[in-house]
N, C-alpha and C. Protein backbone atom coordinates (compact mmCIF):
# COMPACT_ATOMS: atom_id res chain seq x y z
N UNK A 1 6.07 26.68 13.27
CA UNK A 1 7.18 26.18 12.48
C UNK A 1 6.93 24.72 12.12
N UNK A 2 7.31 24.81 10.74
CA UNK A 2 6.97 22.91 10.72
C UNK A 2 7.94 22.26 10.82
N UNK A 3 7.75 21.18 11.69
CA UNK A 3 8.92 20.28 12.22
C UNK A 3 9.46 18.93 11.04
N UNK A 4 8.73 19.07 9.90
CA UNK A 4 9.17 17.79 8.36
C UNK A 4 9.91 18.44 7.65
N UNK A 5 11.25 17.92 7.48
CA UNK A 5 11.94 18.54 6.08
C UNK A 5 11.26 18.08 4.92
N UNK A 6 11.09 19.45 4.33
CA UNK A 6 10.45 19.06 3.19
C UNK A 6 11.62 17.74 2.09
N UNK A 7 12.87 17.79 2.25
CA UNK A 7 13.51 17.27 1.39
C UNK A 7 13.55 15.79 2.14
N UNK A 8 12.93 15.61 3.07
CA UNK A 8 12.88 14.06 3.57
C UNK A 8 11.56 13.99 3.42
N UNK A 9 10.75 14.67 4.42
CA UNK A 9 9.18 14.08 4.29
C UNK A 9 8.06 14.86 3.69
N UNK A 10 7.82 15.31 2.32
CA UNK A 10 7.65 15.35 1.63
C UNK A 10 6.07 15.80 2.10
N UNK A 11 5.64 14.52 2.18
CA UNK A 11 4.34 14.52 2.45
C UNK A 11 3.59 14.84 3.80
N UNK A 12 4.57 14.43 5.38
CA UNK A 12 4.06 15.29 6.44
C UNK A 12 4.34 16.83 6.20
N UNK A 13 5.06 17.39 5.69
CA UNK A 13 5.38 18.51 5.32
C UNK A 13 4.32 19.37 5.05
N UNK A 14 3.87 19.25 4.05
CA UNK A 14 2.89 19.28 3.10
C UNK A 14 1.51 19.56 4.53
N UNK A 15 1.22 18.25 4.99
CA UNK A 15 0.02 18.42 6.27
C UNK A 15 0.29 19.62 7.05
N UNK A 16 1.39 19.40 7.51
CA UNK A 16 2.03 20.72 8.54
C UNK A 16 1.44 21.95 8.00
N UNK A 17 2.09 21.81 7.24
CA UNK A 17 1.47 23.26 6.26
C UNK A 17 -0.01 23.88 6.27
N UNK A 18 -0.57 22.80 5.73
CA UNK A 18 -1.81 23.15 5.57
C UNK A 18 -2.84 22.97 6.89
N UNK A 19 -2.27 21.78 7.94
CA UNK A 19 -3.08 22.16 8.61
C UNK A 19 -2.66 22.24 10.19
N UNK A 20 -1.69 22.50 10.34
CA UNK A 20 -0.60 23.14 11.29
C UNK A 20 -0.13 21.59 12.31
N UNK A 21 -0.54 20.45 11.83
CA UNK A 21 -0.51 19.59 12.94
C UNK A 21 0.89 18.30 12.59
N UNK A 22 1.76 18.21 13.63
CA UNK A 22 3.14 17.77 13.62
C UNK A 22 2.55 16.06 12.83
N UNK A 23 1.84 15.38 13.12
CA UNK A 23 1.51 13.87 12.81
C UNK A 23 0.23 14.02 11.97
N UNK A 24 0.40 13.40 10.77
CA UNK A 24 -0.69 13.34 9.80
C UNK A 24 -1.64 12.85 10.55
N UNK A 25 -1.56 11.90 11.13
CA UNK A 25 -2.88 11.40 12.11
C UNK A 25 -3.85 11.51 12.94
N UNK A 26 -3.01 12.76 13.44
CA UNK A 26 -3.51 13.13 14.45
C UNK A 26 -5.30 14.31 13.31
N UNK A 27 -5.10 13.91 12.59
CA UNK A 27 -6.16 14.34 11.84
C UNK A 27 -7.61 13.81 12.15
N UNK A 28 -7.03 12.31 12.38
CA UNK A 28 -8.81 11.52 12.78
C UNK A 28 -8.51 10.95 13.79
N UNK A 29 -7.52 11.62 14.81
CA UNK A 29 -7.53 11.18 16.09
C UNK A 29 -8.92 11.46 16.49
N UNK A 30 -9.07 12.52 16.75
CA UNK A 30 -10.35 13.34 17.37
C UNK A 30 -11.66 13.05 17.01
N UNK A 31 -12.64 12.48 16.33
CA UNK A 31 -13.13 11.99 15.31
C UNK A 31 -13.47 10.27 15.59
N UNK A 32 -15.13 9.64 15.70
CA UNK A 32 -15.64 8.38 15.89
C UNK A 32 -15.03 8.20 14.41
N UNK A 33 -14.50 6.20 14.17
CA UNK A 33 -14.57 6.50 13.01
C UNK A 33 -15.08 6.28 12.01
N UNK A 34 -16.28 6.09 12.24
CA UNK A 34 -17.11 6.73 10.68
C UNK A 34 -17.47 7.74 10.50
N UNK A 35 -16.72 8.68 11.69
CA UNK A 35 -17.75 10.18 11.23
C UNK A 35 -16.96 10.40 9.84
N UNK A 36 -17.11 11.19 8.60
CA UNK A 36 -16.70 11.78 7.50
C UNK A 36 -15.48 12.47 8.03
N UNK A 37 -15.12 12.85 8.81
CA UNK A 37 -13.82 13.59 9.21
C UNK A 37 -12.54 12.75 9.36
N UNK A 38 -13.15 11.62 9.86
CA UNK A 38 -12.12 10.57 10.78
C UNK A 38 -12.05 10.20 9.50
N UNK A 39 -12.86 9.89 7.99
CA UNK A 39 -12.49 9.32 7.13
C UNK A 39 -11.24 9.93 6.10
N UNK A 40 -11.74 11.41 5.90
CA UNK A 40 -11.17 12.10 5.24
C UNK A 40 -9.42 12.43 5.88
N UNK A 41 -9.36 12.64 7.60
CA UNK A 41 -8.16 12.56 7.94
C UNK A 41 -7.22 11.55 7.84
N UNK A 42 -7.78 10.59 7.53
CA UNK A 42 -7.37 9.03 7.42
C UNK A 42 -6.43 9.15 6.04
N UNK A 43 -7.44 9.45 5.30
CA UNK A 43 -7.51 9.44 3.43
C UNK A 43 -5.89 10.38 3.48
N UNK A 44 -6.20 11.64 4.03
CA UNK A 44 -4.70 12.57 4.17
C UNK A 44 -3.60 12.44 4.72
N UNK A 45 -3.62 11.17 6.04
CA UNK A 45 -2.56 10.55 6.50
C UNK A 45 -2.19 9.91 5.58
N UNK A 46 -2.56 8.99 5.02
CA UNK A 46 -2.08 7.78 4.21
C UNK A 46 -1.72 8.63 3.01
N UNK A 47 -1.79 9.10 2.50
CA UNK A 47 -1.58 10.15 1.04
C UNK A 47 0.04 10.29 1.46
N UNK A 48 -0.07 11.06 2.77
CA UNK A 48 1.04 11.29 3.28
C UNK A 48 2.32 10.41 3.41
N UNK A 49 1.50 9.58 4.13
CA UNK A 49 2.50 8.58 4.20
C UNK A 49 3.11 7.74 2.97
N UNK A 50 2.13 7.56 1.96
CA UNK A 50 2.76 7.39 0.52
C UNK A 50 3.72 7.87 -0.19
N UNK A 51 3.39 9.36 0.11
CA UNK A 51 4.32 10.71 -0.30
C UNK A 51 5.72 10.06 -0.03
N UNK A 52 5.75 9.65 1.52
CA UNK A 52 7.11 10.17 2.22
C UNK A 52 7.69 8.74 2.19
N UNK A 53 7.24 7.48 2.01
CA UNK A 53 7.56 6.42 1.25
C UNK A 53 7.98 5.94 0.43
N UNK A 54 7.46 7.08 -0.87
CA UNK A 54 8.03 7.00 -1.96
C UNK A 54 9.14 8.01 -2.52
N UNK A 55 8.77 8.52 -1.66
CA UNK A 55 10.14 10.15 -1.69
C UNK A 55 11.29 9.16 -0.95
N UNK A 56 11.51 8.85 0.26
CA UNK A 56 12.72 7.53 0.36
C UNK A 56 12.84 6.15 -0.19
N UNK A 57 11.75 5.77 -1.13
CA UNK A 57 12.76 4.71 -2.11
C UNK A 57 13.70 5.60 -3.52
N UNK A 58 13.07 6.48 -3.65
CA UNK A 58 13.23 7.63 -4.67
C UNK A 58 14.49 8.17 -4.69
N UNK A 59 15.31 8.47 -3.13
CA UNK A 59 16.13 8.62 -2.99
C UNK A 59 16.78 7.81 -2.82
N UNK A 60 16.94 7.23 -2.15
CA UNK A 60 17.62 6.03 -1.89
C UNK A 60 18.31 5.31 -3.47
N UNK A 61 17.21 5.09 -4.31
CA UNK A 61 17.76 4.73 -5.91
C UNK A 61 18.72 5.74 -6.52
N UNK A 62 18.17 7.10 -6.07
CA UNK A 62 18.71 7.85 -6.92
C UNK A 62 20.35 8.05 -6.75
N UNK A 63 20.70 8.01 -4.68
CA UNK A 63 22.07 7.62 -4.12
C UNK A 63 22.85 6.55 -4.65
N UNK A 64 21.87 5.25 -5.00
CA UNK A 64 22.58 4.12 -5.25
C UNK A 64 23.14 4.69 -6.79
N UNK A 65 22.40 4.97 -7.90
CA UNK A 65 23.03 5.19 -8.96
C UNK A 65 23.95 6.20 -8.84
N UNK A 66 23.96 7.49 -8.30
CA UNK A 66 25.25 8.41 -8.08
C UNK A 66 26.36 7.81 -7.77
N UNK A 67 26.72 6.66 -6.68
CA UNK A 67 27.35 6.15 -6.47
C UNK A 67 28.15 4.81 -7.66
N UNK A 68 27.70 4.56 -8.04
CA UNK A 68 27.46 3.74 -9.22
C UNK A 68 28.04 4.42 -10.18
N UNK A 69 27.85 5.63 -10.73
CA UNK A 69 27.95 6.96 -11.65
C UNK A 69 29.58 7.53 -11.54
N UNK A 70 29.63 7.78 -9.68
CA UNK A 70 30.89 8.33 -9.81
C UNK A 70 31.84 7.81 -9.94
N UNK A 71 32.51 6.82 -10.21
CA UNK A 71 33.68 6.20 -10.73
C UNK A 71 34.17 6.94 -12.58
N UNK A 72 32.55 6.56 -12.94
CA UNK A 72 32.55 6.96 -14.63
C UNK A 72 33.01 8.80 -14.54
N UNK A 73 32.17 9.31 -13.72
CA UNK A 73 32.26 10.79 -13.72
C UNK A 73 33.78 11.39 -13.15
N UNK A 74 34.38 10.96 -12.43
CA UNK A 74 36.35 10.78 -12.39
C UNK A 74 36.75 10.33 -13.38
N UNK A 75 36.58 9.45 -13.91
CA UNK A 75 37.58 8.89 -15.49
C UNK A 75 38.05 7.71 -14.40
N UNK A 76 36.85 7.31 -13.90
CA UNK A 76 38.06 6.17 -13.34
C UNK A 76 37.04 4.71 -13.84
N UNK A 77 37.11 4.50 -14.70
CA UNK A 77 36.27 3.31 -15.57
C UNK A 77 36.76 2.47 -16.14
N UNK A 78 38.22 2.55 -16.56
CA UNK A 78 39.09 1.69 -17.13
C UNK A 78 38.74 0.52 -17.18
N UNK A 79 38.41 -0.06 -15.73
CA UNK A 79 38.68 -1.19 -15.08
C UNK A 79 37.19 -1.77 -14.78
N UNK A 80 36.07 -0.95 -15.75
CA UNK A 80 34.84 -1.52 -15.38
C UNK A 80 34.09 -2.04 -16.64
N UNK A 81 34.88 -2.80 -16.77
CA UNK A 81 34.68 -4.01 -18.43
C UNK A 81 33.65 -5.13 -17.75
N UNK A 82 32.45 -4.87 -18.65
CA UNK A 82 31.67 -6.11 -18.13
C UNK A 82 30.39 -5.04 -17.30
N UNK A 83 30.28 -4.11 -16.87
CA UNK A 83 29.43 -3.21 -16.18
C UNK A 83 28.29 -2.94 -17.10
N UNK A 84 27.79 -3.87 -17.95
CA UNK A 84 26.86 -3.26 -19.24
C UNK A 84 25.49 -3.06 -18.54
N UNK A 85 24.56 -2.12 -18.34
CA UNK A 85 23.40 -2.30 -17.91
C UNK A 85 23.36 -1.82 -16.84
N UNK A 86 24.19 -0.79 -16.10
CA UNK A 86 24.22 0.06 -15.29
C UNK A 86 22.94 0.35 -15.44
N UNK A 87 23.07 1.64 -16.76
CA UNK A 87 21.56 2.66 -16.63
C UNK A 87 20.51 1.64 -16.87
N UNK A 88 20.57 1.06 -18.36
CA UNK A 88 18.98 0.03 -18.34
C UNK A 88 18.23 -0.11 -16.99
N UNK A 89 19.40 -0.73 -16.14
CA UNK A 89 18.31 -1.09 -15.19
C UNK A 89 17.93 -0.08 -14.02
N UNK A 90 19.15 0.90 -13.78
CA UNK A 90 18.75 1.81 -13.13
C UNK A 90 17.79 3.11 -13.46
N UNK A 91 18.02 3.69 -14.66
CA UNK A 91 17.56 4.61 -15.46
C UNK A 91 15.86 4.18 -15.24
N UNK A 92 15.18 3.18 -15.70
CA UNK A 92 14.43 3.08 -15.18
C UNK A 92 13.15 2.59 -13.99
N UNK A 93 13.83 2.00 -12.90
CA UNK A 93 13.69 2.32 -12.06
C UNK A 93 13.72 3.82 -11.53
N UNK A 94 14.62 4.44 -11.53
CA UNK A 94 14.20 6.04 -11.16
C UNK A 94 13.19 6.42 -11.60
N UNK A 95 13.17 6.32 -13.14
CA UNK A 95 11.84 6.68 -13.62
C UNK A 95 10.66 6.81 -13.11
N UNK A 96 9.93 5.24 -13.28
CA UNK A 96 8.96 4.71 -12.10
C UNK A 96 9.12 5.29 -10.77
N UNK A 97 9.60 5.05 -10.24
CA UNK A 97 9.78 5.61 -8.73
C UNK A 97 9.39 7.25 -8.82
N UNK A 98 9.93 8.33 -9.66
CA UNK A 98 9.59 9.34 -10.07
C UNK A 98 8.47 9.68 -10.55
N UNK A 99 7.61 8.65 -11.27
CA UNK A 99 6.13 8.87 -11.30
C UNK A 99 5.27 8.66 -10.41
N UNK A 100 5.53 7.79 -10.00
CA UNK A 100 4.81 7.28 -8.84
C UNK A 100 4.89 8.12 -7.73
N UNK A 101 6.04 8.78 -7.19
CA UNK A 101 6.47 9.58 -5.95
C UNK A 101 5.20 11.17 -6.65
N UNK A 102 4.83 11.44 -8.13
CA UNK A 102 4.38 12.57 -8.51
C UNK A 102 3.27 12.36 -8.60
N UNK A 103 2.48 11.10 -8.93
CA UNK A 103 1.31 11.01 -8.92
C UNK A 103 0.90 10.77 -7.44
N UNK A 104 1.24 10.30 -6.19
CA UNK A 104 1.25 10.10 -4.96
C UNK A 104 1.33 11.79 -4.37
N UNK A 105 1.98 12.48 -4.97
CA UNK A 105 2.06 13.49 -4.50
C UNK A 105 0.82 14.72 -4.83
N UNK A 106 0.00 14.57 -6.32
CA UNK A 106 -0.67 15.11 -6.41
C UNK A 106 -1.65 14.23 -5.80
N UNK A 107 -1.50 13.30 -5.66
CA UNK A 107 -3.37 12.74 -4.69
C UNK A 107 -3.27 13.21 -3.71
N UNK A 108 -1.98 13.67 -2.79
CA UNK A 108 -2.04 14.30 -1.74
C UNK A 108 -2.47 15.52 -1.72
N UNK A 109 -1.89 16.48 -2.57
CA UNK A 109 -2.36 17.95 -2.81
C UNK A 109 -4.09 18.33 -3.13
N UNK A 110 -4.75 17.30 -4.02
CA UNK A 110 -6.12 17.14 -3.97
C UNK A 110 -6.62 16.73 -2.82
N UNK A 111 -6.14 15.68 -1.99
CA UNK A 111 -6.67 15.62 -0.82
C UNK A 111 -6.89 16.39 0.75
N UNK A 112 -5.62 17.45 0.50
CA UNK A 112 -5.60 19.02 1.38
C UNK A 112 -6.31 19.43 0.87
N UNK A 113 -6.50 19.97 -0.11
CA UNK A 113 -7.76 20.93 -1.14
C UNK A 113 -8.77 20.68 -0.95
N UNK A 114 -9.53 19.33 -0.51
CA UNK A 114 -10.91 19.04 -0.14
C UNK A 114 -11.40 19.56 1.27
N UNK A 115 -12.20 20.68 0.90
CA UNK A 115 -13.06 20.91 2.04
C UNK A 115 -13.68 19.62 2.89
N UNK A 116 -13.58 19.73 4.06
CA UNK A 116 -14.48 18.98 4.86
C UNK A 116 -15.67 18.62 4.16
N UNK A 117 -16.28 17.42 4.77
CA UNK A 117 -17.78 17.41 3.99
C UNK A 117 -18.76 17.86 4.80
N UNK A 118 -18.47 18.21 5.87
CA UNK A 118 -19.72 19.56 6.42
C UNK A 118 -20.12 20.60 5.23
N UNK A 119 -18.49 21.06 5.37
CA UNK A 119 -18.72 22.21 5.06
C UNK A 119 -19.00 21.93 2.98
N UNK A 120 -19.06 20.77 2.14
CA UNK A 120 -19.00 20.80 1.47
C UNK A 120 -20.56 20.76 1.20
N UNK A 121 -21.25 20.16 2.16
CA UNK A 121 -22.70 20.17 2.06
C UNK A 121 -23.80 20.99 2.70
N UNK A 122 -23.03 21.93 3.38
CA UNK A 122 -23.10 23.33 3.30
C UNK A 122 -23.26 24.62 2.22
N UNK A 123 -21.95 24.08 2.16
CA UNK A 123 -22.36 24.70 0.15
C UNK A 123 -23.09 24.89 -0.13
N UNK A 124 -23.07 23.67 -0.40
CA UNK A 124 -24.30 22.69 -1.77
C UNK A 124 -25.54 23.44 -1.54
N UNK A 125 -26.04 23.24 0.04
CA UNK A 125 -27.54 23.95 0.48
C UNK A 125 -27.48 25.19 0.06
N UNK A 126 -26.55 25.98 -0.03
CA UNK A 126 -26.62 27.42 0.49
C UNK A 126 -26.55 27.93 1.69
N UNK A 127 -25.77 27.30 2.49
CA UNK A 127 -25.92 27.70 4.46
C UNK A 127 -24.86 27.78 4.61
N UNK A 128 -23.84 28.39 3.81
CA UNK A 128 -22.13 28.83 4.24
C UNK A 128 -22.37 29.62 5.37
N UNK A 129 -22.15 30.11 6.09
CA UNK A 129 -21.68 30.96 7.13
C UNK A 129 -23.22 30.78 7.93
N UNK A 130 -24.37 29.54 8.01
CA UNK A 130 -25.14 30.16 9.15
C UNK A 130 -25.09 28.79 10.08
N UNK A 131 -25.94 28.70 11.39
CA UNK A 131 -25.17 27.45 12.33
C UNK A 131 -26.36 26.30 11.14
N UNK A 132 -25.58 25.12 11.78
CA UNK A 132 -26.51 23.88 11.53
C UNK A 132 -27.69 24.25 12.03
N UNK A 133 -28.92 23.93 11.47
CA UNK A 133 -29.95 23.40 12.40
C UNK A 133 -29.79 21.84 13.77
N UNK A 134 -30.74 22.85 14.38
CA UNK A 134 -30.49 21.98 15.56
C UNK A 134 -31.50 20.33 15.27
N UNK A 135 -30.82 19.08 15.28
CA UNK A 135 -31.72 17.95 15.20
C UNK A 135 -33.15 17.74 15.81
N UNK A 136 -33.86 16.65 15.73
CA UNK A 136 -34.90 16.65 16.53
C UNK A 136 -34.66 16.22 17.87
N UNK A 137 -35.78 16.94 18.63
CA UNK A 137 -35.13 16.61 19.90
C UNK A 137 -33.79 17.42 20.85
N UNK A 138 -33.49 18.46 20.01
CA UNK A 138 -32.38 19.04 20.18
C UNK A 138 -32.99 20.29 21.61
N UNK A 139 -33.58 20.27 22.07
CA UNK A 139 -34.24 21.38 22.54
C UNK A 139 -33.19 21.30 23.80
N UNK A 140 -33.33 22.68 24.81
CA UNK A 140 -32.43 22.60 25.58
C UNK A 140 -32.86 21.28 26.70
N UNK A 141 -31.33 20.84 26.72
CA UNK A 141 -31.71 19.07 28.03
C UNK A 141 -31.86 18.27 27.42
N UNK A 142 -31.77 18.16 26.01
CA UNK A 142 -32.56 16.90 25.15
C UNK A 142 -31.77 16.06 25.40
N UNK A 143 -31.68 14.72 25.53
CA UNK A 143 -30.72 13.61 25.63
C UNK A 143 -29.77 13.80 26.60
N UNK A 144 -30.22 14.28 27.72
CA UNK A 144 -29.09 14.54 28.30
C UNK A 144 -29.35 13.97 30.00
């Protein structure tokens, strides 16, 4: 079960999903870090965390203008002479915030989608499904 509402966190959500684990981080916990893994889990935390950053300023604007809104949406405005520039300035701000929260969100979705780079240079060789070769020196006891 994933423990992120999708309608708050957006972007741990999203990790959960794809790769069953409660903390984006815990991605390059495991992982020296320069190995390619520790980099790439890194790359998917932070995606994440962008996601879910920008999904609460996102909201947060979007509350402030509802609030802002509902006086007009009652008929109760009479008394709000001088209020010019409500939307101008809110209208876009949401905007922005709305692109940004979508383009943040697809760098995240490309960044689940990326195979590991084992396995991407795996591929590449043609050695999907057989083990690594063993390094030099690899013989049984080597370095050990």
């Amino acid at each position: 079960m994933n423990p992120h509402d999708m309608a708050k966190r957006p972007g741990a959500h999203l990790v959960a999903e794809k790769f069953g684990v409660e903390d984006p981080w815990a991605l390059s916990d495991d992982h020296p870090p320069r190995d390619p893994l520790h980099l790439v889990g890194r790359m998917v935390a932070e995606a994440a965390r962008d996601v879910d950053e920008l999904h609460g300023e996102l909201t947060r604007a979007a509350q402030s203008a509802i609030e802002l809104l509902e006086p007009i949406g009652r008929g109760d405005h009479a008394d709000m002479r001088g209020w010019y520039g409500i939307l101008p300035t809110t209208g876009p701000q949401i905007e922005l915030l709305v692109a940004r929260r979508g383009a943040a969100y697809e760098q995240l979705t490309r960044a689940v989608s990326v195979p590991p780079p084992s396995a991407r240079v795996r591929r590449r060789a043609g050695l999907e499904g057989t083990a690594p070769e063993p390094g030099p020196g690899a013989g049984a006891g080597a370095g050990r």
